[in-house]
PDB file of N, CA and C in Angstrom:
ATOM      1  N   UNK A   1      11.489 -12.583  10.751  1.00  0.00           N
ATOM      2  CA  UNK A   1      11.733 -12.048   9.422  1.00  0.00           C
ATOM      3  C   UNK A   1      13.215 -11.685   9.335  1.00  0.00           C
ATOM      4  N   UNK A   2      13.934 -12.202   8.475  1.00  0.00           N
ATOM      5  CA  UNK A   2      15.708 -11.826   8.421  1.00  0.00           C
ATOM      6  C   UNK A   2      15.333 -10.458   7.260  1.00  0.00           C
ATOM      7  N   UNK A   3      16.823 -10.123   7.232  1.00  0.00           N
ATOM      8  CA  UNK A   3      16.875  -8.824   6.645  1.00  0.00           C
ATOM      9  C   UNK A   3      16.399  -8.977   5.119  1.00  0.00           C
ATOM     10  N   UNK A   4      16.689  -9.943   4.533  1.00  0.00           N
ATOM     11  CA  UNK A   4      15.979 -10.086   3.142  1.00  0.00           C
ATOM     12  C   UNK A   4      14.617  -9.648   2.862  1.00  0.00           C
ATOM     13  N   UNK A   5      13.835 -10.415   3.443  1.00  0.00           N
ATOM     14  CA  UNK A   5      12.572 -10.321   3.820  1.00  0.00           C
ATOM     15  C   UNK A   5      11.776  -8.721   4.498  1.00  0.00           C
ATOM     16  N   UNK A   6      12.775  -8.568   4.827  1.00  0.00           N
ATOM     17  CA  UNK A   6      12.312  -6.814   5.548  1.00  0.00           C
ATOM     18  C   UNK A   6      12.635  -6.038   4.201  1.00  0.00           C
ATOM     19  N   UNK A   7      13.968  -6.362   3.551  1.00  0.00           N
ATOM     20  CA  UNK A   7      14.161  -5.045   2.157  1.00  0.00           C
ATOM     21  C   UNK A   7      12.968  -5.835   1.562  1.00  0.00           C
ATOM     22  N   UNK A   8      12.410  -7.040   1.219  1.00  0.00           N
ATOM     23  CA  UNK A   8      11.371  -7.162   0.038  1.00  0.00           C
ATOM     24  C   UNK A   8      10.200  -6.509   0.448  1.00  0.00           C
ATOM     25  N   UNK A   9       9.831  -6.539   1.805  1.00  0.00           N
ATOM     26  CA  UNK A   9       8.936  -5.486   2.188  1.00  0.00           C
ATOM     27  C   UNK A   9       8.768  -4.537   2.225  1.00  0.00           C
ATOM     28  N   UNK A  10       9.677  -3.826   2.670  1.00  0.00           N
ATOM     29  CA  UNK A  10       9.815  -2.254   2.408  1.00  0.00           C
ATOM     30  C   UNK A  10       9.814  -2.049   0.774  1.00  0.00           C
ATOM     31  N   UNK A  11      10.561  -2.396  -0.110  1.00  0.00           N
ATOM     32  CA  UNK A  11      10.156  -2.228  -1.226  1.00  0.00           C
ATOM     33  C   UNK A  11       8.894  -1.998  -1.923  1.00  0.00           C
ATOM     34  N   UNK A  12       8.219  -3.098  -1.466  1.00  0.00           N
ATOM     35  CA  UNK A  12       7.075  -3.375  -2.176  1.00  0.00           C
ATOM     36  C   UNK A  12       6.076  -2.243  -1.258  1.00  0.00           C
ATOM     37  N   UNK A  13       6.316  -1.789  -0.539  1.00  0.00           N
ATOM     38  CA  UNK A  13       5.903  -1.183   0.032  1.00  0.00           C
ATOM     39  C   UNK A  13       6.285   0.607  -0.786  1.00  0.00           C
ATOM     40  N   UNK A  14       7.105   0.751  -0.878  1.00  0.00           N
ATOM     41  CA  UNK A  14       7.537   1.758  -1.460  1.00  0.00           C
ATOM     42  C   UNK A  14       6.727   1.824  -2.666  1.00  0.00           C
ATOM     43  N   UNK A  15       6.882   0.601  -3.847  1.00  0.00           N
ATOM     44  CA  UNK A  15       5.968   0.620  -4.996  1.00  0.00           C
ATOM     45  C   UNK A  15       4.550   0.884  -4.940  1.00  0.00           C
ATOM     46  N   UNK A  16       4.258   0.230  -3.789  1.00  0.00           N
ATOM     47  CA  UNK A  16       2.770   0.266  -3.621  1.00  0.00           C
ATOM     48  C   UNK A  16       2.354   2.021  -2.827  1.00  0.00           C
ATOM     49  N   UNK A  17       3.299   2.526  -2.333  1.00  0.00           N
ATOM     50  CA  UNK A  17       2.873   3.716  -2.074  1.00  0.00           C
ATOM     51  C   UNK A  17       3.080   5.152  -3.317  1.00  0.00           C
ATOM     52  N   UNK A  18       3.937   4.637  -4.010  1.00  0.00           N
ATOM     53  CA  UNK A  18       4.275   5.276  -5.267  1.00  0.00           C
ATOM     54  C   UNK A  18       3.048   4.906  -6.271  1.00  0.00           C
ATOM     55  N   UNK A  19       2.533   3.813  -6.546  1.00  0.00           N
ATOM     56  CA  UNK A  19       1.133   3.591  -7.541  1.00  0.00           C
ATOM     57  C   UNK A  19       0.215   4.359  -6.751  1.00  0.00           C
ATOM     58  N   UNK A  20      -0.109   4.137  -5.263  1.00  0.00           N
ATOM     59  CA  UNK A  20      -0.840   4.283  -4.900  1.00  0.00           C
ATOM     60  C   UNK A  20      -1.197   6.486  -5.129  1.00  0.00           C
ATOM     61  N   UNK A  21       0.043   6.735  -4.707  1.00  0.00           N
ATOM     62  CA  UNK A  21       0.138   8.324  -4.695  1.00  0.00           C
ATOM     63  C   UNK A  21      -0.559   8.514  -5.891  1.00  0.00           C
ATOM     64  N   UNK A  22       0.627   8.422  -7.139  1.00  0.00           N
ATOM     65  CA  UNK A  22      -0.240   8.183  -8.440  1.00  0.00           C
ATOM     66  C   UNK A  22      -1.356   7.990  -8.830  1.00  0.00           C
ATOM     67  N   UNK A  23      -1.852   7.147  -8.395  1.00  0.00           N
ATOM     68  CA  UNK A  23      -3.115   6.978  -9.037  1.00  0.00           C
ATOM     69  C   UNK A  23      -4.504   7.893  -7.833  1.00  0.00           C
ATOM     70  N   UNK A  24      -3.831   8.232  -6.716  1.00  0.00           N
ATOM     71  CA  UNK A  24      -4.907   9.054  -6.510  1.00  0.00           C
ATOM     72  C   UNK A  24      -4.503  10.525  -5.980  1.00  0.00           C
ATOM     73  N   UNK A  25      -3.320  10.838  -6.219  1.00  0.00           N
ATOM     74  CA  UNK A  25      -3.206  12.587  -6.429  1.00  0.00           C
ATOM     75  C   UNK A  25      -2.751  12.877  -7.106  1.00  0.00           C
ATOM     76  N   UNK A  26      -1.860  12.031  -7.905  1.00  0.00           N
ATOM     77  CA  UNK A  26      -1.129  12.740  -9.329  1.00  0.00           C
ATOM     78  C   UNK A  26       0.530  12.800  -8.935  1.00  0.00           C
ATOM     79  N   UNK A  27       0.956  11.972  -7.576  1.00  0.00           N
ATOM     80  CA  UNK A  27       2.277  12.523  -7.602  1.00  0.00           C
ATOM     81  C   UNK A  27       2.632  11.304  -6.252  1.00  0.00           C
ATOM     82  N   UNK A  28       3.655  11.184  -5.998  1.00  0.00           N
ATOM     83  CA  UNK A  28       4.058  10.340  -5.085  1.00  0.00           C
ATOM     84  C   UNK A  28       4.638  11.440  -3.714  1.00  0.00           C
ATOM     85  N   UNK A  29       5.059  10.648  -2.434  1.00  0.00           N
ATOM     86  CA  UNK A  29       5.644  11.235  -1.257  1.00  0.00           C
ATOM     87  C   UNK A  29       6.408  11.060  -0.913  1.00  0.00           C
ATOM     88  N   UNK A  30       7.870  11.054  -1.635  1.00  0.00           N
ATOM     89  CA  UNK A  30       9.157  10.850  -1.523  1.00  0.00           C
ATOM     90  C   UNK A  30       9.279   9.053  -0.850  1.00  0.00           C
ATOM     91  N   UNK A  31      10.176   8.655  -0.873  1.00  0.00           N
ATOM     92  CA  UNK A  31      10.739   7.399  -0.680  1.00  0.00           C
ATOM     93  C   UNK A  31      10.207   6.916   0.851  1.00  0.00           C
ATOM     94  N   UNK A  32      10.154   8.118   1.782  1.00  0.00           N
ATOM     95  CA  UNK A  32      10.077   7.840   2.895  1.00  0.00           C
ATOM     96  C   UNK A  32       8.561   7.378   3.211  1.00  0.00           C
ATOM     97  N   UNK A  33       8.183   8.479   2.745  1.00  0.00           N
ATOM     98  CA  UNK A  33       6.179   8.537   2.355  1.00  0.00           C
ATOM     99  C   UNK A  33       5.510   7.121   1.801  1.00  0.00           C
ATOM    100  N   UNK A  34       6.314   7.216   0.777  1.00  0.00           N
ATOM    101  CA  UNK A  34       5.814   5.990   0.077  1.00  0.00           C
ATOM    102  C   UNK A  34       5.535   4.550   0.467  1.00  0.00           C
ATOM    103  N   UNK A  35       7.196   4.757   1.431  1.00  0.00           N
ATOM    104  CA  UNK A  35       7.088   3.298   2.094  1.00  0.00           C
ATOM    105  C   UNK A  35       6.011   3.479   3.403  1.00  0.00           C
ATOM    106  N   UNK A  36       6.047   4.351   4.210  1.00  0.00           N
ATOM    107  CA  UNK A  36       5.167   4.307   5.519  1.00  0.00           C
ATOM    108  C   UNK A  36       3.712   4.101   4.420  1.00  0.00           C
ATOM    109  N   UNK A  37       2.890   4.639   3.545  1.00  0.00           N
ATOM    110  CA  UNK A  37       1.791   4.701   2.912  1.00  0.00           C
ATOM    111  C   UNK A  37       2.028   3.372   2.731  1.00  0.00           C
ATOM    112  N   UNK A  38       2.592   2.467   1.794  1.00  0.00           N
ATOM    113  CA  UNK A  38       2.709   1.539   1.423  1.00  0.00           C
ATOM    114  C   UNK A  38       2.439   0.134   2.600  1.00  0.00           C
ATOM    115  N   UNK A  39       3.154   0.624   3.315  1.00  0.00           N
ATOM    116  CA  UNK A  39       3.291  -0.947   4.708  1.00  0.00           C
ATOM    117  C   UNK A  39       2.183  -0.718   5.212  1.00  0.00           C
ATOM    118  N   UNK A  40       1.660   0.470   5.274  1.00  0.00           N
ATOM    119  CA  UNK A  40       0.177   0.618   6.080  1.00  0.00           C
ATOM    120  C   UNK A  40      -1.186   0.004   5.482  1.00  0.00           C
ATOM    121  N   UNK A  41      -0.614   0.406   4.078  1.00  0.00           N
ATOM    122  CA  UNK A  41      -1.923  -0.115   3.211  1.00  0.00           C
ATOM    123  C   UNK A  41      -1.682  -1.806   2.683  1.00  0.00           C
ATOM    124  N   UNK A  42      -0.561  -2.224   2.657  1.00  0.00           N
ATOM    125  CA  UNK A  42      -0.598  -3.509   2.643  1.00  0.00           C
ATOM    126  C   UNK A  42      -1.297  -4.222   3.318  1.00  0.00           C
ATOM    127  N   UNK A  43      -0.881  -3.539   5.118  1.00  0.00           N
ATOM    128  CA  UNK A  43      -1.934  -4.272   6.009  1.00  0.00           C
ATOM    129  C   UNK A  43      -3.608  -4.168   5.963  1.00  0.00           C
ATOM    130  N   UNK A  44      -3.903  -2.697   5.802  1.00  0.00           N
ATOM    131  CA  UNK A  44      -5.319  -2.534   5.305  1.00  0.00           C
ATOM    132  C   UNK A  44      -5.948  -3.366   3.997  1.00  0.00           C
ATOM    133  N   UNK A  45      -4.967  -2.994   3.154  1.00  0.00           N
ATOM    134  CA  UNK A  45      -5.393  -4.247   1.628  1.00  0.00           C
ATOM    135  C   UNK A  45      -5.510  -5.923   2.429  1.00  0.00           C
ATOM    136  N   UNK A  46      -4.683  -5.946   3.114  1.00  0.00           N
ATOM    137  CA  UNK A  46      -5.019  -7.288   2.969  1.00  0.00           C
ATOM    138  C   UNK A  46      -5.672  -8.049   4.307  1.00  0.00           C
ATOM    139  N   UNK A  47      -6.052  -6.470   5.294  1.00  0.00           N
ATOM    140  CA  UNK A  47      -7.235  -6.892   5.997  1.00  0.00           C
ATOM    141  C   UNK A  47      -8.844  -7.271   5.423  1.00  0.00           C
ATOM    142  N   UNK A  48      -8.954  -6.313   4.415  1.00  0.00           N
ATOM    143  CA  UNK A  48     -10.066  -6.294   3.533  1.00  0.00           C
ATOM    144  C   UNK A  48      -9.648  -7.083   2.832  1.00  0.00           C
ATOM    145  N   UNK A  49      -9.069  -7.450   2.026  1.00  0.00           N
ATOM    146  CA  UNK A  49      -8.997  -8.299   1.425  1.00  0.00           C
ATOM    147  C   UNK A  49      -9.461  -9.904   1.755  1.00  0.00           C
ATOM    148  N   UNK A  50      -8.974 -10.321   2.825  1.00  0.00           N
ATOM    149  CA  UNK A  50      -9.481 -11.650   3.749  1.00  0.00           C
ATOM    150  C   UNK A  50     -10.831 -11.606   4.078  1.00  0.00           C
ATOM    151  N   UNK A  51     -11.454  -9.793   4.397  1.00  0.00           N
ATOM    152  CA  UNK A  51     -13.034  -9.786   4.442  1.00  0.00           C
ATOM    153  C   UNK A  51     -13.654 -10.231   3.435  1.00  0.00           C
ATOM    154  N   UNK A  52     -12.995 -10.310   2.152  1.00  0.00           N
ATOM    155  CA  UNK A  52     -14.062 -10.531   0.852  1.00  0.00           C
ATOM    156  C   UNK A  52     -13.504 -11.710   0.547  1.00  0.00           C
ATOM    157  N   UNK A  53     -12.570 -12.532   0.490  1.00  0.00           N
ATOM    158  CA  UNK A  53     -11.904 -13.631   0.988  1.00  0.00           C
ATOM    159  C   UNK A  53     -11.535 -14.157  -0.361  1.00  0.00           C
ATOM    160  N   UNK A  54     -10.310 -12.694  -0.748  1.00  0.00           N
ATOM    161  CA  UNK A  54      -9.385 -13.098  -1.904  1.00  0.00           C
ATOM    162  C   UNK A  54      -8.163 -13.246  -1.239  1.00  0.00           C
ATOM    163  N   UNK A  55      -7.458 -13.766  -1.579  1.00  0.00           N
ATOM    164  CA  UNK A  55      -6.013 -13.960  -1.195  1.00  0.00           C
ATOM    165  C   UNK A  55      -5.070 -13.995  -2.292  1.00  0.00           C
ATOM    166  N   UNK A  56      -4.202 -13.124  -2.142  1.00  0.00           N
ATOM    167  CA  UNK A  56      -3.009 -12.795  -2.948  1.00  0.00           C
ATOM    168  C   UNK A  56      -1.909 -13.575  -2.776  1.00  0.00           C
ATOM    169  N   UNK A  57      -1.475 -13.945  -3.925  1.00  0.00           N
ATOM    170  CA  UNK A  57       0.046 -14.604  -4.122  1.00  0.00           C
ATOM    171  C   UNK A  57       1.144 -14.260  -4.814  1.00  0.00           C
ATOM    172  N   UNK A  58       2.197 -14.585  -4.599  1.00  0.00           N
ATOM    173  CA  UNK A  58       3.282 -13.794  -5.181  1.00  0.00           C
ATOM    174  C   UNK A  58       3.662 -12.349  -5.465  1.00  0.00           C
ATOM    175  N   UNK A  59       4.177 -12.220  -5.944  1.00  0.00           N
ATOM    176  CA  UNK A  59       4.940 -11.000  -5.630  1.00  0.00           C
ATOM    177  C   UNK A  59       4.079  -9.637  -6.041  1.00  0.00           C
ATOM    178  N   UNK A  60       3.600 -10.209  -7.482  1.00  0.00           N
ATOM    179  CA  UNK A  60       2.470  -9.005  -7.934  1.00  0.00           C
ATOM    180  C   UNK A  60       0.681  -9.283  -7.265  1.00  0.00           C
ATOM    181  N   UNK A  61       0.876 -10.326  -6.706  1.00  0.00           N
ATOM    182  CA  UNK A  61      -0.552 -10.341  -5.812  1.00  0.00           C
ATOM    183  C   UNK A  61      -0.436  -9.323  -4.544  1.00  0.00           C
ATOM    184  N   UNK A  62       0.968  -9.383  -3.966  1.00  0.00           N
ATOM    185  CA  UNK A  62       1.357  -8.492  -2.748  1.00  0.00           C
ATOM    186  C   UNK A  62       1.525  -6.786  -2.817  1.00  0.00           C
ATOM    187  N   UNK A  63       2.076  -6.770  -4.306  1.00  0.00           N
ATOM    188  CA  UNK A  63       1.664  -5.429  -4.812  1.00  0.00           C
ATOM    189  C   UNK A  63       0.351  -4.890  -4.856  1.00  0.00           C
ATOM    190  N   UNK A  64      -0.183  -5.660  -5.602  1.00  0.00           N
ATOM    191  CA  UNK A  64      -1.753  -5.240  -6.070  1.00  0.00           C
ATOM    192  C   UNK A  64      -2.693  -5.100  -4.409  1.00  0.00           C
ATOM    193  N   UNK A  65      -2.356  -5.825  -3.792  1.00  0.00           N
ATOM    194  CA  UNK A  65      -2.683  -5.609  -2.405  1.00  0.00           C
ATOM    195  C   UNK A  65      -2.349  -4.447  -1.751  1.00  0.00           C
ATOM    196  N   UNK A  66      -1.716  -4.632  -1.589  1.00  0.00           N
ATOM    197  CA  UNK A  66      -0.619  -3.167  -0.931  1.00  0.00           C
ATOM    198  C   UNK A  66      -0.888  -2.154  -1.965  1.00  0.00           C
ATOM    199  N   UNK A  67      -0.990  -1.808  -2.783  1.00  0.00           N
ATOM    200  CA  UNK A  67      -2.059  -0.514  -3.538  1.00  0.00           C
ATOM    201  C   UNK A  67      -2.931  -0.068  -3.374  1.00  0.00           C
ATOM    202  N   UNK A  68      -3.881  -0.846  -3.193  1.00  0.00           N
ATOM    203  CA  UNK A  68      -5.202  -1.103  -2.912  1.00  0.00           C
ATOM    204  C   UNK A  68      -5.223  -0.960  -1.714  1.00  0.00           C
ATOM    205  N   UNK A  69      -4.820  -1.264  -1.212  1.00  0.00           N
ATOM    206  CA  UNK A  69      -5.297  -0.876   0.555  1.00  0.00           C
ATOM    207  C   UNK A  69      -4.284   0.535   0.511  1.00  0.00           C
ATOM    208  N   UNK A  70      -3.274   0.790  -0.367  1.00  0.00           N
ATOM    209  CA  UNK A  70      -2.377   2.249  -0.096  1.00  0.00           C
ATOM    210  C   UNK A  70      -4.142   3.615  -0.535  1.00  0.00           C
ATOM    211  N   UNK A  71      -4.429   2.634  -1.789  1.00  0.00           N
ATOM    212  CA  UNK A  71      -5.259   4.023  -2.324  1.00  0.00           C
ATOM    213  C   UNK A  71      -6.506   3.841  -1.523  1.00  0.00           C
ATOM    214  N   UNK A  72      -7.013   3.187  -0.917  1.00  0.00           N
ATOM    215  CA  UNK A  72      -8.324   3.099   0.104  1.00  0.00           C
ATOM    216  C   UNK A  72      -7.424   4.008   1.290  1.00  0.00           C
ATOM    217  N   UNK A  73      -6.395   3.958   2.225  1.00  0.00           N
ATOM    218  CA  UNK A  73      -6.118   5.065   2.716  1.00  0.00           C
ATOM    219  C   UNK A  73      -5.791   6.063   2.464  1.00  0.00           C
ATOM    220  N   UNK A  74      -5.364   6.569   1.186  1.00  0.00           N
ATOM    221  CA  UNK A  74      -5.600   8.344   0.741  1.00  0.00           C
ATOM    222  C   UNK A  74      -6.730   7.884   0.623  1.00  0.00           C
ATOM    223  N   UNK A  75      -7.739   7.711  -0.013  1.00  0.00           N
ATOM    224  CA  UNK A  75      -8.727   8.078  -0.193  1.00  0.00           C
ATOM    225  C   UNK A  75      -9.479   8.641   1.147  1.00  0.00           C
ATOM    226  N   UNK A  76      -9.282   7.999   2.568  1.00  0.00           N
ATOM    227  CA  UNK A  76     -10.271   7.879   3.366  1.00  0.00           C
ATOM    228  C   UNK A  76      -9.291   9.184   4.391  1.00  0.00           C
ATOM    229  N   UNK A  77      -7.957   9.147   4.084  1.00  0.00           N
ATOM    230  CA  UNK A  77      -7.121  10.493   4.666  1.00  0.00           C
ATOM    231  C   UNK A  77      -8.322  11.566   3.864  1.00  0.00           C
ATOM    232  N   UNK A  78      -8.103  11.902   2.393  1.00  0.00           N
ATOM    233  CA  UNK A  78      -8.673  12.794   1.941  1.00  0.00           C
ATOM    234  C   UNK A  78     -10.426  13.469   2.370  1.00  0.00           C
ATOM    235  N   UNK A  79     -10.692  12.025   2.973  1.00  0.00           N
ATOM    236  CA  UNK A  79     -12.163  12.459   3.314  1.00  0.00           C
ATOM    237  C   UNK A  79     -11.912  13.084   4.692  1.00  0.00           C
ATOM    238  N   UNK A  80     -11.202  12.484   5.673  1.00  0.00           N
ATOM    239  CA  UNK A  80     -10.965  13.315   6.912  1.00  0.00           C
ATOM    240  C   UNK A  80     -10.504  14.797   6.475  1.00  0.00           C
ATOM    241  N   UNK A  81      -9.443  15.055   5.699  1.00  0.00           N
ATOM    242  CA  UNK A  81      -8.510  16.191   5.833  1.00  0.00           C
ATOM    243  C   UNK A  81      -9.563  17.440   5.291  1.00  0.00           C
ATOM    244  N   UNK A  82     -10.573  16.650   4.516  1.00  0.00           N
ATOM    245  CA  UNK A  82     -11.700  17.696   3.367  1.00  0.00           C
ATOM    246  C   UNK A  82     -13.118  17.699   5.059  1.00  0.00           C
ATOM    247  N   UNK A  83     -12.843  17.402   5.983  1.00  0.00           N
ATOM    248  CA  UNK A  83     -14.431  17.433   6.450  1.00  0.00           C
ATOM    249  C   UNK A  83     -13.559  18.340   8.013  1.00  0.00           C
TER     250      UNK A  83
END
């Protein structure tokens, strides 16, 4: 992966942890947050994702992925942190 390819990741990663915050606490986790939430849930989105055997393309398929797997991990943080 050259450096291009690492900022488009981290980015999208950032976005996807920023929707993701959003849409399930009401607020995002600074730039830094966002991106670690984000790269994590990309990989989770698009582990599950291959389980149900959609595959994402382009740039807003990689988003929508990486959301989706951002808000399936708050969600499943929130169930640990609440039990």
């Amino acid at each position: 992966m050259d450096i291009t390819g690492l900022i488009i990741f981290l980015a999208i990663g950032a976005v996807a942890g920023w929707l993701a915050g959003t849409l399930m606490k009401g607020g995002g986790f600074g730039l830094l947050g966002n991106i670690v939430i984000g790269v994590v849930g990309a990989v989770l989105g698009g582990f599950v994702f291959s389980l149900l055997g959609i595959t994402a393309g382009g740039l807003i398929g990689s988003i929508v992925t990486a959301t989706a797997g951002a808000a399936l991990l708050l969600f499943i943080v929130g169930i640990i942190k609440k039990a």
